[in-house]
N, C-alpha and C. Protein backbone atom coordinates (compact mmCIF):
# COMPACT_ATOMS: atom_id res chain seq x y z
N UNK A 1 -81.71 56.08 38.00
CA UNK A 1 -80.67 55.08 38.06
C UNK A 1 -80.61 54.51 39.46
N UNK A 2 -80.53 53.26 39.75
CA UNK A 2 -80.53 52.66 41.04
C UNK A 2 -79.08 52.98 41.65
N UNK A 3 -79.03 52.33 42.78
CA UNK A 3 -78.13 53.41 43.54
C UNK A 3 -77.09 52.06 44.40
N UNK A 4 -75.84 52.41 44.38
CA UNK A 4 -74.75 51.62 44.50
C UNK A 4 -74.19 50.23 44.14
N UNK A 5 -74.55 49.01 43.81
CA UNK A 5 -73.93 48.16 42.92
C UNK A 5 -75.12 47.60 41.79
N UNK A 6 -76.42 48.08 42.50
CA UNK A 6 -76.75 48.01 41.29
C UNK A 6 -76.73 48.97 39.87
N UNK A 7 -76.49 50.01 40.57
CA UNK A 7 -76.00 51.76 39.68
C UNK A 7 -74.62 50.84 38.45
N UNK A 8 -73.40 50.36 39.27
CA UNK A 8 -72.75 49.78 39.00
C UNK A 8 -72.60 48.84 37.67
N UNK A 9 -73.88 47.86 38.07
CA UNK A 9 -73.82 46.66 37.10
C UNK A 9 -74.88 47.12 35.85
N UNK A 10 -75.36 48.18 36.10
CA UNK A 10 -76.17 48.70 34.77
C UNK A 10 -75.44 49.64 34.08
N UNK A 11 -74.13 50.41 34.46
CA UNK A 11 -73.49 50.96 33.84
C UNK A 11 -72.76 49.57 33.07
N UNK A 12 -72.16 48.62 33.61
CA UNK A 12 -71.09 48.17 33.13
C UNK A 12 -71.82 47.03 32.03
N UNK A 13 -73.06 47.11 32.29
CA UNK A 13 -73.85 46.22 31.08
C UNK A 13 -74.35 47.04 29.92
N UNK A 14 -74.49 47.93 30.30
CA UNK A 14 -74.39 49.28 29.46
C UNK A 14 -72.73 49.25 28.27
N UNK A 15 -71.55 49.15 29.24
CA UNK A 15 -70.63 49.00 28.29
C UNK A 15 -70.28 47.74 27.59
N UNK A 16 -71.07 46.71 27.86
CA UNK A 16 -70.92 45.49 27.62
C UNK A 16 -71.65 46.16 26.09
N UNK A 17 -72.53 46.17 26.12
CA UNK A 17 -73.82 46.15 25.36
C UNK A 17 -73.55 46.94 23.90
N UNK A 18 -72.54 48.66 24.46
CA UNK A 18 -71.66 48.98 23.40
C UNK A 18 -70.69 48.11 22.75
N UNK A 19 -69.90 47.87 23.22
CA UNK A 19 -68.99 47.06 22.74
C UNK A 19 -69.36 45.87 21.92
N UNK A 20 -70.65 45.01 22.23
CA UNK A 20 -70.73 44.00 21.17
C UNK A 20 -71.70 45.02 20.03
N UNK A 21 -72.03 45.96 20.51
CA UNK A 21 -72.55 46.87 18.69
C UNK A 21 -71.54 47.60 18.25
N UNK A 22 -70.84 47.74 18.60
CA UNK A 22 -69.49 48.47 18.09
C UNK A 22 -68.43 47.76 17.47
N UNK A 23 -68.67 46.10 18.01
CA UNK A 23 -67.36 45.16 17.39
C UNK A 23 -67.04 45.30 16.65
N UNK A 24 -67.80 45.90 15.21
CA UNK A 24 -67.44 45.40 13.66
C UNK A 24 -66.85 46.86 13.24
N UNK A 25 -66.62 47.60 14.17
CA UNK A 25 -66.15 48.77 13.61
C UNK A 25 -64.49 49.12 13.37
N UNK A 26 -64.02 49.49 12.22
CA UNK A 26 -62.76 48.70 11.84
C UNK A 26 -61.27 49.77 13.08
N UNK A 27 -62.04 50.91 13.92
CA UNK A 27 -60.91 51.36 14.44
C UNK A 27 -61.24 51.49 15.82
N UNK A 28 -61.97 50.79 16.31
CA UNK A 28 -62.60 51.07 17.79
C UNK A 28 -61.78 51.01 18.74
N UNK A 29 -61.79 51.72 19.78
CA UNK A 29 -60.88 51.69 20.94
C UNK A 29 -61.70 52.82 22.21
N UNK A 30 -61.19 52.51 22.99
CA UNK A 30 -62.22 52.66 24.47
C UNK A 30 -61.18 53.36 25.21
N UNK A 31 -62.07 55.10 26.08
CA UNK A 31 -60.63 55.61 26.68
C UNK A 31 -61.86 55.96 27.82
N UNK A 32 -61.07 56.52 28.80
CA UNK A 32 -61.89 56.90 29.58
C UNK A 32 -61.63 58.43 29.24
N UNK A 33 -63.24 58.91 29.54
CA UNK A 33 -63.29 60.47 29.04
C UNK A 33 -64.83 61.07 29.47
N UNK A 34 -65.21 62.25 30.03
CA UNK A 34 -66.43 62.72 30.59
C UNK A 34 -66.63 61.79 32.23
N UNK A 35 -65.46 61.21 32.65
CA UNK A 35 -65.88 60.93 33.64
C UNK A 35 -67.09 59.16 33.58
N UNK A 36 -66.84 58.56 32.69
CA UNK A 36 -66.86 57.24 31.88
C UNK A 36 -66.10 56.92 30.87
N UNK A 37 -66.82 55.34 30.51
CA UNK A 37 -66.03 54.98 29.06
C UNK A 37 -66.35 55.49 28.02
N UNK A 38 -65.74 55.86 27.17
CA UNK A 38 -65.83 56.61 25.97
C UNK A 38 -65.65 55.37 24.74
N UNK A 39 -66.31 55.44 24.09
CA UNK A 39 -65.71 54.85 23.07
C UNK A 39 -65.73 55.29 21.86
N UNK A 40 -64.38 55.64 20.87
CA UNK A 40 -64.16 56.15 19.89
C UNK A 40 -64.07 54.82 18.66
N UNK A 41 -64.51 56.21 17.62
CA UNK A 41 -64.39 55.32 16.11
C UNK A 41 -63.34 56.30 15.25
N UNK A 42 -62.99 55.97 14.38
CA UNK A 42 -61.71 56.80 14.12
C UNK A 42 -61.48 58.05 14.50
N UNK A 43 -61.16 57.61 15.66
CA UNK A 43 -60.48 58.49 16.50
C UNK A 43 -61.22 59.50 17.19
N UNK A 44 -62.46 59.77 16.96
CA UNK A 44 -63.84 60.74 17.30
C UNK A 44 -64.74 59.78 18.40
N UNK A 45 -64.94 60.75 19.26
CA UNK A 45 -66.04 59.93 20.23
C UNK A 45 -67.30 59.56 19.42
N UNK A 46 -68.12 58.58 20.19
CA UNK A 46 -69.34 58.52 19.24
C UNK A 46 -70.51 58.44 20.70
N UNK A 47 -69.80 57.43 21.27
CA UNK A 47 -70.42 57.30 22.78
C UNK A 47 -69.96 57.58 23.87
N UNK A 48 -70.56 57.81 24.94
CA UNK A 48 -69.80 57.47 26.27
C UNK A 48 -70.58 57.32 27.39
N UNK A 49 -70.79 55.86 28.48
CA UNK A 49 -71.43 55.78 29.25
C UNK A 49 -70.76 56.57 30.90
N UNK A 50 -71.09 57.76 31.28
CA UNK A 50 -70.71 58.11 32.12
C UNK A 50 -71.02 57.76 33.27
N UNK A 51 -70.24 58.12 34.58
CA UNK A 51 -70.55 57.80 35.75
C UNK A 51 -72.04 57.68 35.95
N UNK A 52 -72.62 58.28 35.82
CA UNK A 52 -74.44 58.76 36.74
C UNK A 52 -74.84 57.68 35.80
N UNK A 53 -74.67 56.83 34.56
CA UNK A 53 -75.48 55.64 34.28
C UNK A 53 -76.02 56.17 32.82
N UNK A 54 -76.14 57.84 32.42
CA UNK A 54 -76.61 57.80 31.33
C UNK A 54 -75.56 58.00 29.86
N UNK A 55 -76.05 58.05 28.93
CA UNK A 55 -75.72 57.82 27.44
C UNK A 55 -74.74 59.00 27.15
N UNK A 56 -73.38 59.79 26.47
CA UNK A 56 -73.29 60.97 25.61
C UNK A 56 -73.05 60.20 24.72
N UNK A 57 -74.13 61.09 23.61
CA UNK A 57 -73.63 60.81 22.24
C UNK A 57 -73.28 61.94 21.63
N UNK A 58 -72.02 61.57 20.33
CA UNK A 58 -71.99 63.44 19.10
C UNK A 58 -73.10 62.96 17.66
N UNK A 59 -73.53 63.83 17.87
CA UNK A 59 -74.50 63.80 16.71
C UNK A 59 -74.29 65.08 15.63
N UNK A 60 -74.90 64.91 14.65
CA UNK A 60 -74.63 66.04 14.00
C UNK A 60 -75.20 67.99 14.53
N UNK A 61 -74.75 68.13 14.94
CA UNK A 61 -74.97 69.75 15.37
C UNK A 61 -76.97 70.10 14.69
N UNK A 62 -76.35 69.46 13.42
CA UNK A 62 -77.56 70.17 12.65
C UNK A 62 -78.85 69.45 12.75
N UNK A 63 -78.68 68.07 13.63
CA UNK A 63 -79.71 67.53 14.23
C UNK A 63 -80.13 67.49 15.43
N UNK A 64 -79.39 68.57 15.78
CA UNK A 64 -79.48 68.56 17.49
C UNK A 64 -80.86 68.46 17.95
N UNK A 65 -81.68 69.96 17.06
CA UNK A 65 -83.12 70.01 17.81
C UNK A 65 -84.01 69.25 17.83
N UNK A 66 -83.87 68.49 16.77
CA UNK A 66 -84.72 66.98 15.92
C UNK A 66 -84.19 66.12 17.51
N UNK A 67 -83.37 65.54 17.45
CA UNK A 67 -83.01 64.59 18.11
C UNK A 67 -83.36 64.86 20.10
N UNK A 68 -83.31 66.18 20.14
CA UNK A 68 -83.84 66.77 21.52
C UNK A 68 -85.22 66.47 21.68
N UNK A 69 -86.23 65.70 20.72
CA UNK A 69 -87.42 65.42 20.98
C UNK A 69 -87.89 64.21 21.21
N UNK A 70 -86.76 63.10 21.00
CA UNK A 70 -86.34 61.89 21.26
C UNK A 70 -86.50 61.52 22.99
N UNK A 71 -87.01 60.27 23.11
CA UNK A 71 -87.48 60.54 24.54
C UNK A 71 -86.15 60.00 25.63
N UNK A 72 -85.97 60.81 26.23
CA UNK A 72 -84.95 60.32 27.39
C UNK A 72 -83.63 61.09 27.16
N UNK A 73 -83.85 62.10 26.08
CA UNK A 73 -82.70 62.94 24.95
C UNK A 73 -82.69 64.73 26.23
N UNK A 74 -81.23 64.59 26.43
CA UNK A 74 -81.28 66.44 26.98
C UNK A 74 -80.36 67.22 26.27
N UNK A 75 -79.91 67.92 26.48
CA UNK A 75 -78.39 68.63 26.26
C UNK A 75 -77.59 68.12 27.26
N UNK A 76 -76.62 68.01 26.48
CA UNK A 76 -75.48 67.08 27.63
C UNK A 76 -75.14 68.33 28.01
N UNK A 77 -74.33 68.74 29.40
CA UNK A 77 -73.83 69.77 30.47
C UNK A 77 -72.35 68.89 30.56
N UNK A 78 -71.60 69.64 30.66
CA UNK A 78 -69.94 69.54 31.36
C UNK A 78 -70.39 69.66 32.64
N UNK A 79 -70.81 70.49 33.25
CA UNK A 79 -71.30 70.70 34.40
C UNK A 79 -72.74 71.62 35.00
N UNK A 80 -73.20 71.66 36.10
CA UNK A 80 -74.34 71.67 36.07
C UNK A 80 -74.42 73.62 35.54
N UNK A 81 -75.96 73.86 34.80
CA UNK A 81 -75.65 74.84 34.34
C UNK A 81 -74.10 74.81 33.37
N UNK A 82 -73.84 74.76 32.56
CA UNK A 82 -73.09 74.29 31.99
C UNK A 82 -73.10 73.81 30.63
N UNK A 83 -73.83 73.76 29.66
CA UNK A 83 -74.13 73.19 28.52
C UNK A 83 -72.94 72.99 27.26
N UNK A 84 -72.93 72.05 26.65
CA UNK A 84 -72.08 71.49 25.64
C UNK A 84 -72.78 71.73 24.67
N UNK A 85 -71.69 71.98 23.53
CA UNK A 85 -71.59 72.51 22.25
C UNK A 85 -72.71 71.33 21.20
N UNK A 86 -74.12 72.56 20.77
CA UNK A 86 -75.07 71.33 20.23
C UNK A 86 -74.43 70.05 19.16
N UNK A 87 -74.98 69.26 19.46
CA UNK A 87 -74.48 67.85 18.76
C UNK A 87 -74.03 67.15 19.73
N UNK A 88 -73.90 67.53 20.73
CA UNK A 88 -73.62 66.68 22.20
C UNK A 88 -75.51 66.54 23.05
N UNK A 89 -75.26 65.50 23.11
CA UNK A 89 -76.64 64.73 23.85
C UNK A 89 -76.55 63.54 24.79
N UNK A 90 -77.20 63.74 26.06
CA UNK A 90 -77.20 62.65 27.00
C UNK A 90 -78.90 61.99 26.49
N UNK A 91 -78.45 60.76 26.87
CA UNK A 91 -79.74 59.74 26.98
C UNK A 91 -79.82 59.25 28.37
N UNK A 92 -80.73 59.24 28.86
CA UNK A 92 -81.01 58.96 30.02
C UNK A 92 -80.99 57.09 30.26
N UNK A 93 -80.11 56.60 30.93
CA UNK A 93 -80.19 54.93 31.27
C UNK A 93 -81.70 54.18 31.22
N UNK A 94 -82.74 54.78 31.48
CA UNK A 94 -83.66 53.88 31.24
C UNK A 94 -84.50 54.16 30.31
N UNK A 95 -83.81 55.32 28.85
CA UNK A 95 -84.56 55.03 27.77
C UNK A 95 -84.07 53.76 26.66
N UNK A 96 -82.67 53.30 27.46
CA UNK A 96 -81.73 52.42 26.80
C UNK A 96 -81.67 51.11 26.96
N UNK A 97 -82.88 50.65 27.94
CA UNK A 97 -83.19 49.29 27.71
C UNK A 97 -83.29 48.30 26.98
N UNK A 98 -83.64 48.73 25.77
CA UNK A 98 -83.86 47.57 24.49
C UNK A 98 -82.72 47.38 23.63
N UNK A 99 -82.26 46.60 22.58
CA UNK A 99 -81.61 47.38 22.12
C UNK A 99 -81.75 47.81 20.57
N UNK A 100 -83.51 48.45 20.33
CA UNK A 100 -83.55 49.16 19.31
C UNK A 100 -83.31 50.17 19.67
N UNK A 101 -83.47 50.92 20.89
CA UNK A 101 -83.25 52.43 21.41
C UNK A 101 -82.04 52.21 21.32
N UNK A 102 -80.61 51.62 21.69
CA UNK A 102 -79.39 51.86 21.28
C UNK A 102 -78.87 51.96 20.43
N UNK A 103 -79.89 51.45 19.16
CA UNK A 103 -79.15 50.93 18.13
C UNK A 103 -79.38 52.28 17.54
N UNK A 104 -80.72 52.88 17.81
CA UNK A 104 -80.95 54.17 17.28
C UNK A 104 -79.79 55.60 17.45
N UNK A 105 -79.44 55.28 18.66
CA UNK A 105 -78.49 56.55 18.93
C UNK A 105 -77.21 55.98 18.67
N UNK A 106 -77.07 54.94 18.52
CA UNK A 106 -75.34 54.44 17.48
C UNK A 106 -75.36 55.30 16.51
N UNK A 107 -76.59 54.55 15.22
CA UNK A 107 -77.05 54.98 14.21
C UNK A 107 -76.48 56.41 13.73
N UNK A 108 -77.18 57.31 14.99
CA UNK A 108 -77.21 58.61 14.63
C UNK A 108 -75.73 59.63 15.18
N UNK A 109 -75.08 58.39 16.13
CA UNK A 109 -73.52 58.74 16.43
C UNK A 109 -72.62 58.42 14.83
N UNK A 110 -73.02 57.46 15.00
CA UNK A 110 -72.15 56.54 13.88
C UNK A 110 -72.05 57.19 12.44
N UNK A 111 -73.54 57.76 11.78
CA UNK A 111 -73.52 58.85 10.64
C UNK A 111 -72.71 59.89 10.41
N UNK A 112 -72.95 60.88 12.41
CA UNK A 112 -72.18 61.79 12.37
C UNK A 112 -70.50 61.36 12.08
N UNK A 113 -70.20 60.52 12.94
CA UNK A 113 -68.38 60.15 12.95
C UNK A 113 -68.26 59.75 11.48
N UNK A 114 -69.08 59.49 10.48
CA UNK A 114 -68.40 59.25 9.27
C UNK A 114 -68.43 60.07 8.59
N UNK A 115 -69.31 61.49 8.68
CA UNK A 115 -69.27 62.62 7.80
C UNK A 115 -68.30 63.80 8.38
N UNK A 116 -67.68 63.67 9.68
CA UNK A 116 -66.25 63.74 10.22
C UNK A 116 -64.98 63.83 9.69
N UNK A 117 -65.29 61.93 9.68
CA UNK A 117 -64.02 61.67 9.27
C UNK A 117 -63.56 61.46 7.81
N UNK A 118 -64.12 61.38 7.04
CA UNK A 118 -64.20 61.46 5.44
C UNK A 118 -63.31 62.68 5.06
């Protein structure tokens, strides 16, 4: 991730970028949470672009290991050494350039938050 306003303007195009794939979603709302924007779908996180520039997404637990082979995919950490409960995954900012790679980890946010919330 580049380093001070440009760090900046790739996060915040980053949340731009959520937000117009997220528009059509009928309960969306944006909190801050992990230390970025979060953005929830009924009422469940799905994304969140954090400070350092990269991706959390919740995915289904039971796709965790599948989806850990995905390129730019880690275990998201609360803190360092630290690991979050599987179905939590960071994407790294520059596997998120396009936006079929975003659309992919919506996708696989977006499945999980509906077999959630049902």
């Amino acid at each position: 991730m580049p380093s001070g306003s440009a760090a900046a303007n790739a996060r915040t195009d980053l949340i731009e970028r959520l937000r117009a794939a997220l528009a059509d979603q009928p309960t969306l709302r944006e909190v801050s949470m992990f230390g970025g924007r979060a953005f929830m779908v009924n009422d469940k996180m799905v994304a969140c672009v954090r400070k350092q520039g990269d991706l959390l997404v919740r995915v289904a637990a039971d796709r965790h290991e599948e989806l850990l082979r995905e390129s730019g995919a880690t275990w998201a950490e609360m803190k360092p050494d630290r690991r979050m409960a599987a179905g939590w995954l960071s994407i790294t900012a520059t596997t998120l350039t396009d936006d079929d790679a975003l659309s992919f980890w919506l996708t696989a946010a977006l499945t999980h938050n509906r077999t959630v919330t049902e």
